[in-house]
C-alpha atoms as a PDB file:
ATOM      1  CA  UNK A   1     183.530  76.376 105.083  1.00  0.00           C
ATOM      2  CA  UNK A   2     180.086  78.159 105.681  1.00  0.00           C
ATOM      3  CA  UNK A   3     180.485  81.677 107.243  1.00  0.00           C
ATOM      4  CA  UNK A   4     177.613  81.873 109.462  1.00  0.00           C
ATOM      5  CA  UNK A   5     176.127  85.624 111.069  1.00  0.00           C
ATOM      6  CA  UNK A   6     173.262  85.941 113.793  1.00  0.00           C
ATOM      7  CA  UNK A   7     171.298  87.978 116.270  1.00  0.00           C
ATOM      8  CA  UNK A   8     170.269  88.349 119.093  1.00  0.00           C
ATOM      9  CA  UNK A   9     169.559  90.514 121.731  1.00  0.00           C
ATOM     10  CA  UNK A  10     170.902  91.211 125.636  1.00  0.00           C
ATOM     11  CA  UNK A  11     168.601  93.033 127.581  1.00  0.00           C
ATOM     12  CA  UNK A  12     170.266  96.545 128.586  1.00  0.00           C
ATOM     13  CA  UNK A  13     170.386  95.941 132.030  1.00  0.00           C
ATOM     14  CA  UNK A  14     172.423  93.118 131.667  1.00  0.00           C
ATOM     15  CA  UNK A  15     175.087  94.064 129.408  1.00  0.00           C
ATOM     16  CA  UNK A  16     177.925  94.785 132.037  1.00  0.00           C
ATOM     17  CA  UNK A  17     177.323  91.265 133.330  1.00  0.00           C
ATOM     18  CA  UNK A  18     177.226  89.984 129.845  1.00  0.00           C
ATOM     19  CA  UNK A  19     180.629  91.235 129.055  1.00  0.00           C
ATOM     20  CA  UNK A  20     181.783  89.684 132.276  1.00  0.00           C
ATOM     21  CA  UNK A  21     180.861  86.252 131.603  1.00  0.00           C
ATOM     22  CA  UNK A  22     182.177  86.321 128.577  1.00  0.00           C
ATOM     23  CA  UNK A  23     185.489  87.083 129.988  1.00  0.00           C
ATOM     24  CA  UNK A  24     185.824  83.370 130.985  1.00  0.00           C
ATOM     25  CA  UNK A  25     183.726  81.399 129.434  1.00  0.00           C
ATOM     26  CA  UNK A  26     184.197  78.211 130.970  1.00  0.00           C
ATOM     27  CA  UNK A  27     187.032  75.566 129.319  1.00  0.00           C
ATOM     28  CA  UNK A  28     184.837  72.692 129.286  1.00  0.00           C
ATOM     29  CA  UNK A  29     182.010  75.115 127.295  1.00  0.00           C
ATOM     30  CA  UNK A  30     185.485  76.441 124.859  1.00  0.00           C
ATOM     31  CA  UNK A  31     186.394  72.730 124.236  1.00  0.00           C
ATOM     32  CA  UNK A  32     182.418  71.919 123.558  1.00  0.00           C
ATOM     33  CA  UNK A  33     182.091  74.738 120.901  1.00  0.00           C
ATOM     34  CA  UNK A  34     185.413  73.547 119.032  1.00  0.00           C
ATOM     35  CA  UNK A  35     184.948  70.002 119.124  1.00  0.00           C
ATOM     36  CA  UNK A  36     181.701  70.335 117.438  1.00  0.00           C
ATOM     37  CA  UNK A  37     182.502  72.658 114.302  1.00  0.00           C
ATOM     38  CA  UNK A  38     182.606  76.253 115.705  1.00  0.00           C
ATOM     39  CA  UNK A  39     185.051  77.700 113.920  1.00  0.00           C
ATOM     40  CA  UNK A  40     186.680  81.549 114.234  1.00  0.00           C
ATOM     41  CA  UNK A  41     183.520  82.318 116.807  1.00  0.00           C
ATOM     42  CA  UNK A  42     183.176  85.912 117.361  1.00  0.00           C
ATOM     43  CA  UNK A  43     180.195  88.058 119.630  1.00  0.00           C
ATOM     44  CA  UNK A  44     179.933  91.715 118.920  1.00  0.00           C
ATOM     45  CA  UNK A  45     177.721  94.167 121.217  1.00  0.00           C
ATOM     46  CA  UNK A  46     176.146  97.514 120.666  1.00  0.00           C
ATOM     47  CA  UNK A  47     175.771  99.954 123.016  1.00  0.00           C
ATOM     48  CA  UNK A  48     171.597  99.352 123.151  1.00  0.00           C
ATOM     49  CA  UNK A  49     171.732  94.942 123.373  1.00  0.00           C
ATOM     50  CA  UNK A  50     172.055  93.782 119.276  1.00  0.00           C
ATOM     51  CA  UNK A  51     174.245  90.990 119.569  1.00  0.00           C
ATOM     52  CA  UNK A  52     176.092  90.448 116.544  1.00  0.00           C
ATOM     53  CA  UNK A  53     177.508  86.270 116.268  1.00  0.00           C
ATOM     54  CA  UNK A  54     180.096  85.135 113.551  1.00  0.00           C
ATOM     55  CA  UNK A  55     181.545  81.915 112.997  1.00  0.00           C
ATOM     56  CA  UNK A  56     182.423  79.467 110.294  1.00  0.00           C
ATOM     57  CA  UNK A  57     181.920  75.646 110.330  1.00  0.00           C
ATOM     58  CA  UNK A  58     181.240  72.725 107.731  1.00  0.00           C
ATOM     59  CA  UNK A  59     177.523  72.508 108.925  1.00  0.00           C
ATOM     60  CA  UNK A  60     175.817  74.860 111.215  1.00  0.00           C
ATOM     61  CA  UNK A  61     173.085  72.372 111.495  1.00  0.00           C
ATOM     62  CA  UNK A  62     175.360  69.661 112.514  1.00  0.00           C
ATOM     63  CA  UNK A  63     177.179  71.861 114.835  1.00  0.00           C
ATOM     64  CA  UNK A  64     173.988  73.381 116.600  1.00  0.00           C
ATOM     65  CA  UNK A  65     173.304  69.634 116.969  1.00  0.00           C
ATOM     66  CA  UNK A  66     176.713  68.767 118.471  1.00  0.00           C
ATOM     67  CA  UNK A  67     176.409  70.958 121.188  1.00  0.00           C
ATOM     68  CA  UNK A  68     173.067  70.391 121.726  1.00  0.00           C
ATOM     69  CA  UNK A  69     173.719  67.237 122.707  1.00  0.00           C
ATOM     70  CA  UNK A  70     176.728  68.291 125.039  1.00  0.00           C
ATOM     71  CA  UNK A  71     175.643  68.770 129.273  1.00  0.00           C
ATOM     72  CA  UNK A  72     178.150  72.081 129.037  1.00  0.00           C
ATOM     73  CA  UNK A  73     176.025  73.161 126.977  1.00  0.00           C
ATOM     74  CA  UNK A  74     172.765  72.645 128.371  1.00  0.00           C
ATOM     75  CA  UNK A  75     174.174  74.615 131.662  1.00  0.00           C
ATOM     76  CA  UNK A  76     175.267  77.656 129.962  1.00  0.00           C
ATOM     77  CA  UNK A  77     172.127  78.327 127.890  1.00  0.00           C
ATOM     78  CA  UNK A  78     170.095  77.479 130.881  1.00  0.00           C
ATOM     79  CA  UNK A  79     172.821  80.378 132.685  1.00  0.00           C
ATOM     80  CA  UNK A  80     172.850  82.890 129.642  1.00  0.00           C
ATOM     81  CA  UNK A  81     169.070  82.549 128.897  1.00  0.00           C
ATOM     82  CA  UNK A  82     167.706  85.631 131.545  1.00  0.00           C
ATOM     83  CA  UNK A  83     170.520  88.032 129.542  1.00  0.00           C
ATOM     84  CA  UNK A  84     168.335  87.899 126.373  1.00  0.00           C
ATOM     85  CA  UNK A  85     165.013  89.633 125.643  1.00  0.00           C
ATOM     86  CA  UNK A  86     162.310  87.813 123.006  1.00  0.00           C
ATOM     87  CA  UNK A  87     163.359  83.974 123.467  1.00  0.00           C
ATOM     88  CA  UNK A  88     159.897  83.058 124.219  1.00  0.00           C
ATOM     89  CA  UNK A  89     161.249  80.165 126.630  1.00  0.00           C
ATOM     90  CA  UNK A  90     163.867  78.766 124.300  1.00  0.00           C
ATOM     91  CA  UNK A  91     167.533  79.098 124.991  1.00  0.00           C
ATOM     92  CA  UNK A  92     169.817  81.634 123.309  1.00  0.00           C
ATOM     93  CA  UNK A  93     171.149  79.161 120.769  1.00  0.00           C
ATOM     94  CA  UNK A  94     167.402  78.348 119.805  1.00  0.00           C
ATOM     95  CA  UNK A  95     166.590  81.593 119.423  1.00  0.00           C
ATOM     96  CA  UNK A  96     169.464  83.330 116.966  1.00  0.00           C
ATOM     97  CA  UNK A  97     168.195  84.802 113.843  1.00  0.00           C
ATOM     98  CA  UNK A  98     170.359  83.715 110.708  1.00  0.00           C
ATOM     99  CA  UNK A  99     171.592  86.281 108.605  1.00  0.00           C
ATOM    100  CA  UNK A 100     171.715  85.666 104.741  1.00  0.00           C
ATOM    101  CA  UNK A 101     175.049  86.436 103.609  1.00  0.00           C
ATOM    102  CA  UNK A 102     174.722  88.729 100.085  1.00  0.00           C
ATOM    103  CA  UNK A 103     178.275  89.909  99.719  1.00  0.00           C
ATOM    104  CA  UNK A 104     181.350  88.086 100.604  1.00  0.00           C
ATOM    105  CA  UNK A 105     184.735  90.214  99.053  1.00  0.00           C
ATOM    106  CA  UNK A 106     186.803  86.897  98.555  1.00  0.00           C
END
């Protein structure tokens, strides 16, 4: 299992509604994300936008992939896309920045 960390970032303005979304995320987009290799999925916010992603899968690439190819999918980047600054037209899962991981304790 690869352990997987990202960025991104919400614009200020939108953070309160951020949150909210993410209160119920919709069960069809839930399903999507485990069916395809998303594994112990976490978001973490700061105060000023950084969004902070964690998850673990076999294959990020393969996973991206997976629910790239899902219609849930499509809908809720095309929905979450105006909460992020710097995509440049692409959708939030297009744009995340992949951490390297240089410490792991186990």
């Amino acid at each position: 299992m690869h352990r997987v960390c990202f960025l991104l970032k919400v614009r200020p303005e939108r953070l309160a509604e951020y949150k909210e979304r993410h209160k119920a995320v919709w069960p069809e987009m839930l399903a999507a994300l485990r069916e395809t290799g998303w594994h112990n999925y976490s978001l973490f916010l700061r105060d000023d936008g950084l969004l902070v992603g964690y998850l673990e899968t076999s294959d990020f690439q393969a996973s991206l992939r997976g629910m790239a190819s899902r219609g849930v999918n499509e809908r809720w980047q095309r929905e979450m896309a105006p909460f992020f600054e710097a995509l440049e037209g692409r959708h939030p899962d297009e744009g995340m920045l992949a951490l390297e991981e240089v410490f792991h304790l186990d």
